[in-house]
Protein backbone atom coordinates (compact mmCIF):
# COMPACT_ATOMS: atom_id res chain seq x y z
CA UNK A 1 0.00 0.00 0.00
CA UNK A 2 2.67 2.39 0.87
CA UNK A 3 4.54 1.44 -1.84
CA UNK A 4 1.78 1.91 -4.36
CA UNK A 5 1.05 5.55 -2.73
CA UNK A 6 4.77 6.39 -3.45
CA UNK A 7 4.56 5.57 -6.79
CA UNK A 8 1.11 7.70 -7.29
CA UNK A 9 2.74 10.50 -5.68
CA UNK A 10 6.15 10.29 -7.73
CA UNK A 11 3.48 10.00 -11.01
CA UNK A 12 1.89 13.16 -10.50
CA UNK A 13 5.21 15.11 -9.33
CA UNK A 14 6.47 14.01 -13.04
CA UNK A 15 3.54 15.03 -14.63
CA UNK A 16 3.82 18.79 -12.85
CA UNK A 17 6.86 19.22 -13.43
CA UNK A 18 6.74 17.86 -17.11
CA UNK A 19 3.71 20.54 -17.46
CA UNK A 20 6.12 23.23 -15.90
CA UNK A 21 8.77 22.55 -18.23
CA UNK A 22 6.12 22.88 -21.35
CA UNK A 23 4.90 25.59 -20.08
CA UNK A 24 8.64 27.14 -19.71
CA UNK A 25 9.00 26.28 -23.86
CA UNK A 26 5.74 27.75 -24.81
CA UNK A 27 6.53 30.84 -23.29
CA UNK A 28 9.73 30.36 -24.38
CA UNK A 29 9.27 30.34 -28.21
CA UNK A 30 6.37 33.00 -27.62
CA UNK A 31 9.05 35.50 -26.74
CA UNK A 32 11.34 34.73 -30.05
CA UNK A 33 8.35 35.25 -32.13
CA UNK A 34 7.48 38.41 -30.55
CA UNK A 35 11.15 39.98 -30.61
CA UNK A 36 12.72 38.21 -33.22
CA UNK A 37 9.41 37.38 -35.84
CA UNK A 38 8.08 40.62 -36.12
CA UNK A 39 10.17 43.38 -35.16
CA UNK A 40 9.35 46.51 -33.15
CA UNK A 41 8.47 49.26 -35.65
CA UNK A 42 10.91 52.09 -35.68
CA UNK A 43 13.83 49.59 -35.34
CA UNK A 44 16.49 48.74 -37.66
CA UNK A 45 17.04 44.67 -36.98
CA UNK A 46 20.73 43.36 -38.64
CA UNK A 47 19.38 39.72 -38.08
CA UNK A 48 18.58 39.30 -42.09
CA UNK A 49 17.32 36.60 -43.75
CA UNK A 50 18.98 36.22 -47.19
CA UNK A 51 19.21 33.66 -49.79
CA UNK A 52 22.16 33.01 -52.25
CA UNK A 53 21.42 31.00 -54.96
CA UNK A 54 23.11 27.73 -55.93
CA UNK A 55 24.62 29.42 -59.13
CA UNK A 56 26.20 31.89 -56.39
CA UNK A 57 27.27 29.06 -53.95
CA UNK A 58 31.16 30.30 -53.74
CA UNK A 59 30.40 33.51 -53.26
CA UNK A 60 30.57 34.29 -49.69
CA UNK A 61 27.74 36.33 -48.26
CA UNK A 62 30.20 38.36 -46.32
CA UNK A 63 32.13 39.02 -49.69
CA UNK A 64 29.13 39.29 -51.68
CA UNK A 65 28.73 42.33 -54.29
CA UNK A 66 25.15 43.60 -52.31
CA UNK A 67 25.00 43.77 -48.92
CA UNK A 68 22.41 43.94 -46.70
CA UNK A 69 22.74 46.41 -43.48
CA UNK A 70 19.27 45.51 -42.13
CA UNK A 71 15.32 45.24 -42.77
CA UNK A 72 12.25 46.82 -41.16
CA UNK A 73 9.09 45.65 -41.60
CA UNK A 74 6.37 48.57 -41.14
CA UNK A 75 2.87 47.49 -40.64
CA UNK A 76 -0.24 49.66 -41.83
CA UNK A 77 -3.19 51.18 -40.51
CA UNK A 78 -3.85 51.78 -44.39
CA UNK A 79 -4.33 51.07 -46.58
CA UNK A 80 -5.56 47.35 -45.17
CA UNK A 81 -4.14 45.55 -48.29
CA UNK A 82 -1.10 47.59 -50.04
CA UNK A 83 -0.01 46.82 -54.06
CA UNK A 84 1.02 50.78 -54.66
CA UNK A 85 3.89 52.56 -53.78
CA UNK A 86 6.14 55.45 -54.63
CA UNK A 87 9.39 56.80 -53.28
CA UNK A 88 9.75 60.36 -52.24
CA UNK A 89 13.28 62.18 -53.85
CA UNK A 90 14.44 62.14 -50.45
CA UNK A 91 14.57 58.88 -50.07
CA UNK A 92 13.01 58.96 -46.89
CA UNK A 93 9.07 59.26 -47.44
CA UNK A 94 7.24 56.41 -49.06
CA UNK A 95 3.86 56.64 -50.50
CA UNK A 96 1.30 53.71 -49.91
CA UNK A 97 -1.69 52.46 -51.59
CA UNK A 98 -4.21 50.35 -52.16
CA UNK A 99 -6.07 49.22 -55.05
CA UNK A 100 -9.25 48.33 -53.03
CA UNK A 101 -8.72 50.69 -50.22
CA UNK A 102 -9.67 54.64 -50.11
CA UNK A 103 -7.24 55.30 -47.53
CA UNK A 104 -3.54 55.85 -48.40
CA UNK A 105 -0.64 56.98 -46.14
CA UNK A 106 3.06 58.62 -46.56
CA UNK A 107 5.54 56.54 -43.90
CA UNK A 108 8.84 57.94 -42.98
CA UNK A 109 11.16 54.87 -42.90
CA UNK A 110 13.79 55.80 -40.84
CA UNK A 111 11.29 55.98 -37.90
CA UNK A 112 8.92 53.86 -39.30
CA UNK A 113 6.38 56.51 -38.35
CA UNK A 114 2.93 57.79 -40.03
CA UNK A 115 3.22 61.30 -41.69
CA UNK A 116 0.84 63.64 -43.24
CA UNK A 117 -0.57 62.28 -46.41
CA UNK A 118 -3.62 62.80 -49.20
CA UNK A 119 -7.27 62.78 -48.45
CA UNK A 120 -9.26 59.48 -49.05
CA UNK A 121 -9.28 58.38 -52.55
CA UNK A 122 -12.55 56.85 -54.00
CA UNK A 123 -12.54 53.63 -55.66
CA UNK A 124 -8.90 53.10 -54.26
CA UNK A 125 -5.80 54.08 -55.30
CA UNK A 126 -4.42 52.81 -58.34
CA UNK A 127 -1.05 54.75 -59.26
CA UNK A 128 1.39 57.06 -57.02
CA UNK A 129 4.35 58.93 -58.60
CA UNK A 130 6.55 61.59 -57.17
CA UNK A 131 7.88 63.80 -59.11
CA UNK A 132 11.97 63.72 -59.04
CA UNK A 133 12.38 67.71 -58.30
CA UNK A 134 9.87 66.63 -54.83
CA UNK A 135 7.89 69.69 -55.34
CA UNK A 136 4.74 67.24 -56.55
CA UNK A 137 2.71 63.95 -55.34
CA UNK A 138 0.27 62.43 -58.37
CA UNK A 139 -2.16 60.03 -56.82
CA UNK A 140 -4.51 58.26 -59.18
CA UNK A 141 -8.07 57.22 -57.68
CA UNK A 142 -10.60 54.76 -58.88
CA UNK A 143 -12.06 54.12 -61.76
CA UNK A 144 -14.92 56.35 -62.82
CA UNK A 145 -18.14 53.98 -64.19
CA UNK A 146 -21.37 54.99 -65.76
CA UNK A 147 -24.50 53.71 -65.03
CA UNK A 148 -28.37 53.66 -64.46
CA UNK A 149 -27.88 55.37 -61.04
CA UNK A 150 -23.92 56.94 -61.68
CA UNK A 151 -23.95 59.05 -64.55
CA UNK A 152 -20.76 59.94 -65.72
CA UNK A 153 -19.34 62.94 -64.13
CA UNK A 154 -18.47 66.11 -66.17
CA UNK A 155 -16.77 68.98 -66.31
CA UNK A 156 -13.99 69.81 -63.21
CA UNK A 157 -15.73 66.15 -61.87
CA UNK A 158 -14.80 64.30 -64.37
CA UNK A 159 -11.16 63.30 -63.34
CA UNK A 160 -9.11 60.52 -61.97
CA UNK A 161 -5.98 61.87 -61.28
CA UNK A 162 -5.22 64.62 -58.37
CA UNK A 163 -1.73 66.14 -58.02
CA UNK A 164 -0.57 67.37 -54.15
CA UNK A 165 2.38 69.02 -53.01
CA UNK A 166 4.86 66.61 -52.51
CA UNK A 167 6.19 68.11 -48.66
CA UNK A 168 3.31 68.84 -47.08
CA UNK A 169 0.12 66.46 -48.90
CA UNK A 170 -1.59 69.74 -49.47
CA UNK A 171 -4.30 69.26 -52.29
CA UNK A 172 -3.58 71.41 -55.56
CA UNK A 173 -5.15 70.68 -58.89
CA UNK A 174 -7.19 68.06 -60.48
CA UNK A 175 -6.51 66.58 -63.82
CA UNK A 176 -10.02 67.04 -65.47
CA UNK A 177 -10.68 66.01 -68.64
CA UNK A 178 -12.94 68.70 -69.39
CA UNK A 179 -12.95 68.07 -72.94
CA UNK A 180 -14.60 64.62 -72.95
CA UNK A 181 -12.01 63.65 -74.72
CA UNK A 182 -11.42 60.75 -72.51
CA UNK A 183 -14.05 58.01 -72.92
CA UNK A 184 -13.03 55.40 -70.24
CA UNK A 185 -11.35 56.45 -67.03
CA UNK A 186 -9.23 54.22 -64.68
CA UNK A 187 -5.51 54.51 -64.29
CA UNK A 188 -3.07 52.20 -65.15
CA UNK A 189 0.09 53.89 -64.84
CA UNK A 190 1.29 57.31 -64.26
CA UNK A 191 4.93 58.67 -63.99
CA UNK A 192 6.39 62.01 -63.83
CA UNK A 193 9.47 63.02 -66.90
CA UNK A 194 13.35 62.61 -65.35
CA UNK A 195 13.46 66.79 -65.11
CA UNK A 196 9.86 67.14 -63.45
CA UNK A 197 8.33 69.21 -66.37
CA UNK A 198 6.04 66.53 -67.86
CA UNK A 199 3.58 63.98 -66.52
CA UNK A 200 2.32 61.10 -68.38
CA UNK A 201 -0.77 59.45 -67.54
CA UNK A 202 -1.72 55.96 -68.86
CA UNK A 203 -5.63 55.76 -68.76
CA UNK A 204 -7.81 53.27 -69.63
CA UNK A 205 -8.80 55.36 -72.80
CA UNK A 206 -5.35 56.53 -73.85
CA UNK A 207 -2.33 58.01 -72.66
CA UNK A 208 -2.25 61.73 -71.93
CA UNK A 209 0.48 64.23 -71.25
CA UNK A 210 0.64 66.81 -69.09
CA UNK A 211 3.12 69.67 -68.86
CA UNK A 212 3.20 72.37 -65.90
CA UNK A 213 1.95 76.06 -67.52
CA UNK A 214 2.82 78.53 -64.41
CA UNK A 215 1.57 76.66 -61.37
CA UNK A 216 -1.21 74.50 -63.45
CA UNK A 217 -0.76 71.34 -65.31
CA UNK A 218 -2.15 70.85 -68.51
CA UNK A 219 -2.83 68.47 -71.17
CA UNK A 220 -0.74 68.90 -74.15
CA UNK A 221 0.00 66.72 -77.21
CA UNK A 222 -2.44 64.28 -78.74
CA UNK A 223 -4.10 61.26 -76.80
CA UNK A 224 -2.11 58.32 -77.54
CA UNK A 225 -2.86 54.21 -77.48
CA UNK A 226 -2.54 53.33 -73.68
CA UNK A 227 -0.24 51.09 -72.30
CA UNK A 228 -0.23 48.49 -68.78
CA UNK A 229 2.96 50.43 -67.22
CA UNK A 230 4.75 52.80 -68.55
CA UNK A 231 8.17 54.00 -68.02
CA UNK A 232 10.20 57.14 -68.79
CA UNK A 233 13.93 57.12 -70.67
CA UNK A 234 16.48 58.39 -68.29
CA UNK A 235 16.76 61.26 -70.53
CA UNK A 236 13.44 62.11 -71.57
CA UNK A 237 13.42 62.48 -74.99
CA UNK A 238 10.76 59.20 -75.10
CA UNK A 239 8.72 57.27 -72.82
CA UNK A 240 7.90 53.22 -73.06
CA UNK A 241 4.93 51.00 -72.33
CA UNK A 242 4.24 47.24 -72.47
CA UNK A 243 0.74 46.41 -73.83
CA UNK A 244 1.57 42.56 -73.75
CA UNK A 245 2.14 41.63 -77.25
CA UNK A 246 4.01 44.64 -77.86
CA UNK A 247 6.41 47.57 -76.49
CA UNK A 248 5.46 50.75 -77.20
CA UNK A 249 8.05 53.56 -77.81
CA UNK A 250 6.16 57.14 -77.13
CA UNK A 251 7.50 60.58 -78.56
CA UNK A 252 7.99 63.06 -75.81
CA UNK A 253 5.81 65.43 -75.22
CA UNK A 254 3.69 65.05 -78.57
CA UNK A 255 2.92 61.27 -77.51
CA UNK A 256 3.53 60.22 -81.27
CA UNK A 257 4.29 56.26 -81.55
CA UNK A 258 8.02 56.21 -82.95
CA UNK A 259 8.88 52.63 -82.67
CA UNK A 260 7.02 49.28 -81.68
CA UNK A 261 8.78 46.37 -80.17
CA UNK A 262 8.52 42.78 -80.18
CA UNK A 263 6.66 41.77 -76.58
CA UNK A 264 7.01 39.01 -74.24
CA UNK A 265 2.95 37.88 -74.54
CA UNK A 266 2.20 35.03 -75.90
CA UNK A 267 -0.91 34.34 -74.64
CA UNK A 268 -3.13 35.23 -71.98
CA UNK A 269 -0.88 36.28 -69.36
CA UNK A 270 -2.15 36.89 -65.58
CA UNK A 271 -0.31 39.00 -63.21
CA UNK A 272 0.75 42.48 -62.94
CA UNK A 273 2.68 43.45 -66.32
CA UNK A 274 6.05 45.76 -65.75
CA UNK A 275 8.37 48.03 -67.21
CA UNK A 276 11.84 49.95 -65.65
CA UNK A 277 14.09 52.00 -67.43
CA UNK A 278 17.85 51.43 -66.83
CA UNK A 279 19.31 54.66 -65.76
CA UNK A 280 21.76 54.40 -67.95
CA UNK A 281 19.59 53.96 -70.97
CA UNK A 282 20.79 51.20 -72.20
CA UNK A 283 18.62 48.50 -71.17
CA UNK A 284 14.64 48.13 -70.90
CA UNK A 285 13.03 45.33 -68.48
CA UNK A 286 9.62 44.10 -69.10
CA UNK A 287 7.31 41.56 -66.78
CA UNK A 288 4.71 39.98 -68.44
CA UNK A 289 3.36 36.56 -66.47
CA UNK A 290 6.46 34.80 -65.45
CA UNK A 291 8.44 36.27 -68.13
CA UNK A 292 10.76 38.81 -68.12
CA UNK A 293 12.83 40.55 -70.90
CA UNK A 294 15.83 42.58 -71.26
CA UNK A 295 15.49 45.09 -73.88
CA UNK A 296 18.15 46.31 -75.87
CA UNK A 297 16.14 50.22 -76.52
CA UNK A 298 18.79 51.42 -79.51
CA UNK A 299 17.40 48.59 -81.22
CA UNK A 300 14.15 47.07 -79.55
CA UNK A 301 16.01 44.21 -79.92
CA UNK A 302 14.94 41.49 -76.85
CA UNK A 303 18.32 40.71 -76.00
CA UNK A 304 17.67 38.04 -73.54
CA UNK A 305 14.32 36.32 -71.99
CA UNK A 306 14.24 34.78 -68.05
CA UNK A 307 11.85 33.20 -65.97
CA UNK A 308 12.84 34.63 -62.51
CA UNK A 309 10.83 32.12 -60.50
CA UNK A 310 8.67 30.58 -62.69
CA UNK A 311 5.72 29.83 -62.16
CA UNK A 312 4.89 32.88 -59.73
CA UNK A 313 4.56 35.91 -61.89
CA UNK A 314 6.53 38.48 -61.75
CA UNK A 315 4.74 41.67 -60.24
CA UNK A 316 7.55 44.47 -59.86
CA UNK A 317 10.69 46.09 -61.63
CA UNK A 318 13.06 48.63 -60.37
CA UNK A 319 16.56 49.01 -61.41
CA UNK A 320 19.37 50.79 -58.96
CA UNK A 321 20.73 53.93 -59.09
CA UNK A 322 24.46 52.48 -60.66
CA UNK A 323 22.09 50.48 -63.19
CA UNK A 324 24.13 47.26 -61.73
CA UNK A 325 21.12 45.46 -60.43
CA UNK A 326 17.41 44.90 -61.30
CA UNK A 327 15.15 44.29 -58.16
CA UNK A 328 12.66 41.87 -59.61
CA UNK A 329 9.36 41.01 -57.41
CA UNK A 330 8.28 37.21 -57.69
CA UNK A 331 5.98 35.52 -55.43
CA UNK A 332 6.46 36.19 -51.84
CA UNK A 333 10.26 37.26 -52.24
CA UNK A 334 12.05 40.28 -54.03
CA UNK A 335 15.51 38.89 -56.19
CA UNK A 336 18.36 41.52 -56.73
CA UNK A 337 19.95 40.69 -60.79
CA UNK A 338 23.00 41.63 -62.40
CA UNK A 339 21.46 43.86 -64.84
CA UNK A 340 24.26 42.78 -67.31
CA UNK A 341 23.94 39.02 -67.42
CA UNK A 342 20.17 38.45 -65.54
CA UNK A 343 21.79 36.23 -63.00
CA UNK A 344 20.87 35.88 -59.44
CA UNK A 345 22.39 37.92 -56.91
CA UNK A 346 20.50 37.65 -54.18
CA UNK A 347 17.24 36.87 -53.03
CA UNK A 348 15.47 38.63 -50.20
CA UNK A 349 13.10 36.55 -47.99
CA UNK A 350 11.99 38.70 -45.01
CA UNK A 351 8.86 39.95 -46.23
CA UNK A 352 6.34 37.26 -45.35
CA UNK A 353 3.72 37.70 -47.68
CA UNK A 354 3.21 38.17 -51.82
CA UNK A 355 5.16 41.01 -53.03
CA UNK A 356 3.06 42.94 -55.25
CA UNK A 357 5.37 45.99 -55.97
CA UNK A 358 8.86 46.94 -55.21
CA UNK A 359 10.63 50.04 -55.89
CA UNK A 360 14.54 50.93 -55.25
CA UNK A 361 14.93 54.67 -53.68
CA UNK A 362 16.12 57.06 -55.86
CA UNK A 363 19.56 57.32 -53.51
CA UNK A 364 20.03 53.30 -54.23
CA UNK A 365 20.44 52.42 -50.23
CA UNK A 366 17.13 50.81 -49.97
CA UNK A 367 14.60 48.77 -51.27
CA UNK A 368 10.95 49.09 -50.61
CA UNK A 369 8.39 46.16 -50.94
CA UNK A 370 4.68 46.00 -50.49
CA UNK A 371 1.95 43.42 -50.32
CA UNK A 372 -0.43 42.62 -47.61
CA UNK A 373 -0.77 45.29 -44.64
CA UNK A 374 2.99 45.80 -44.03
CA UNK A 375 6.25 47.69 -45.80
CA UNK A 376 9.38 46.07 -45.70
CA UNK A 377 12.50 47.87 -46.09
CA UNK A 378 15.89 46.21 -46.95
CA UNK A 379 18.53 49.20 -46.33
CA UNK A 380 22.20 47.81 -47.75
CA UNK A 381 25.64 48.99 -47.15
CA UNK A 382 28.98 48.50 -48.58
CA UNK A 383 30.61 50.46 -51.94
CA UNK A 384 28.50 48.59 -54.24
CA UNK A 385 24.81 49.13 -52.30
C-alpha cells in the first residue's frame, strides 16, 4: 500500500513538473516570435534573412557584391491591403496604396512613423508617382463607371488623377478632362518626366500628357494608345509602355508612336505586367506573367528572356541607381539581378507575404516592398549598395 502511494505521488510530481517545463518552452518560443518574428516598428534589426542561390554558392555572403545592413518591416493602418507605392526624392518618405482601399498613407522609414498624407481616394488608389524635383505627389483614384444610377461625371468632376504638393500632402489641382475627350477612365500607370516638367498618364482610354503652364498642369500633345505600365527614358526624350504583345516607344511630349517592339505575350498572361528603365539607358526590363525581358532600346532588340521564379509571376521592376542590379518582385520574395547578365544575386526573404510591388529609392540604399498590410525595407551597405 505504501509502496503503491509512493509511486502515485512520484506520477503526479512528473507530470507537474513535465507541465512546468512545457509551459517554460511555450513561453519560451512566444518570446522569439514576438522579438525576433516581427520586429518593433521604428527599429532597424541586422538579423537578415537572405538567400544566395546555388549558381552563387562560392560567393561568400560576407564578400558578396550587395550587402544587406538591415530590414524593417512597417505594418499599416492603411491602406488594409497595399499593391502601390512610390518613393519620395528624399529617399526617406514612401507613398502607400491600395487598389481596393480609399485610404492611403506617406511613412517615414527611418522611424517607421505615419506622416501627413492625401485625403481618401474613392474607388482606391491605383497609381502614385513623385515627381523627381519633390515639389509634386500624383495620386490616381478609382475608376470612374457609368451607369443607371452613376452618370458619368463632367466637367472639373470628371477626373481621376489629383496632383498634391509633394512636402506637405496639401491638395492642388485636379486633372479634369474637361474636354470629354477621354471616354473610359481608370488609371493604369502614371509617372512624372526625369526633369519634373512633364507627366504622363496611362488611362484606360489613352495616354495623356501633361506639362506644368505657371503653377497649373495641362494636357498637351495628342491622346495616344494606352499602355499596362509605362516608363520614362532616363533622358526624356521618349517614354515606353508594355501592352503585352508589344512595347510601345512614345514621342515626348507630342505622344507620337516612334517605334514598336517585339513583346514578351504570348498568350493570356495573368499577373501584374512591368516596365523599368535602366538609368543608364541602355537596357529596358519588361514583366509579363512569369516572363521577363531585357530590352536592348537602340534597337528594340529582346536581347535576352528569363523566368525569374517561374511559375509565380513576376509583379515588380526597379533598377538601382548604378544600373548594376534589377530588383525583380516574384511571389512572396524580391531577387536583386546583375542587370548585365540576368543572374541571381541575391534573393530577399523577409517579407512574409506576396510582393506585389517593389521600388529601389532614388539614392540606391534601400529597397521598398509592399503586399499585404505591411512595408518592408531592406537598407544595404557596402561600396556597391
Amino acid at each position: 500500500m505504501k509502496s503503491s502511494k509512493r509511486r502515485i505521488l512520484s506520477q503526479t510530481l512528473r507530470r507537474h513538473w513535465i507541465d512546468l517545463l512545457r509551459r517554460a518552452v511555450a513561453a519560451g518560443a512566444l518570446l522569439v516570435i514576438l522579438v525576433v518574428g516581427y520586429p518593433l516598428t521604428g527599429l532597424w534589426h541586422r538579423w537578415v534573412e537572405v538567400k544566395w542561390p546555388a549558381a552563387a554558392e562560392s560567393i561568400n555572403p560576407r564578400e558578396a557584391p550587395v550587402k544587406v545592413k538591415g530590414v524593417r518591416t512597417i505594418p499599416l493602418d492603411a491602406p488594409g491591403y497595399a499593391n502601390v507605392v512610390a518613393w519620395a526624392p528624399d529617399s526617406r518618405r514612401l507613398a502607400v496604396g491600395g487598389l481596393l482601399d480609399k485610404r492611403m498613407s506617406v511613412w517615414d522609414v527611418r522611424t517607421g512613423q505615419r506622416l501627413p498624407g492625401p485625403a481618401d481616394q474613392m474607388g482606391g488608389t491605383h497609381g502614385l508617382a513623385y515627381s523627381p524635383d519633390g515639389f509634386y505627389l500624383a495620386v490616381a483614384r478609382g475608376v470612374i463607371r457609368s451607369g443607371p444610377d452613376e452618370p458619368m461625371p463632367t466637367g472639373a468632376d470628371r477626373y481621376v488623377v489629383s496632383v498634391w504638393d509633394g512636402r506637405s500632402s496639401t491638395w492642388l489641382q485636379n486633372l479634369a478632362d474637361e474636354t470629354g475627350e477621354i471616354g473610359t477612365f481608370g488609371v493604369s500607370s502614371i509617372v512624372f518626366s526625369p526633369d519634373s516638367r512633364h507627366l504622363a498618364v496611362s488611362y484606360t482610354g489613352g495616354l495623356a500628357f501633361y506639362a506644368k503652364d505657371r503653377s497649373t498642369w495641362r494636357r498637351i500633345g495628342v491622346l495616344a494608345p494606352s499602355a499596362a505600365r509605362i516608363a520614362y527614358a532616363p533622358d526624356g526624350s521618349h517614354l515606353v509602355g508594355t501592352i503585352g504583345k508589344e512595347v510601345l516607344v512614345y514621342e515626348v511630349p507630342s505622344g507620337r508612336i516612334v517605334g514598336r517592339w517585339r513583346g514578351l505575350r504570348t498568350g493570356i498572361e495573368s499577373g501584374y505586367p512591368s516596365v523599368a528603365y535602366r538609368p543608364d539607358g541602355n537596357q529596358v526590363a519588361v514583366g509579363e506573367g512569369a516572363h521577363l525581358g531585357l530590352f536592348d532600346p537602340s534597337s528594340g532588340e529582346r536581347v535576352r528572356l528569363l523566368d525569374p521564379a517561374a511559375p509565380y509571376n513576376v509583379s515588380g521592376l526597379s533598377y538601382s541607381r548604378d544600373s548594376r542590379y534589377l530588383a525583380v518582385a516574384v511571389g512572396t520574395v524580391a531577387k536583386l539581378l546583375d542587370a548585365a547578365d540576368g543572374s541571381t544575386v541575391a534573393i530577399l526573404t523577409d517579407h512574409h507575404h506576396s510582393v506585389d510591388r517593389l521600388a529601389i529609392s532614388p539614392d540606391g540604399t534601400m529597397l521598398a516592398a509592399v503586399g499585404g498590410s505591411l512595408v518592408t525595407v531592406w537598407e544595404f551597405s557596402g561600396p556597391d549598395r
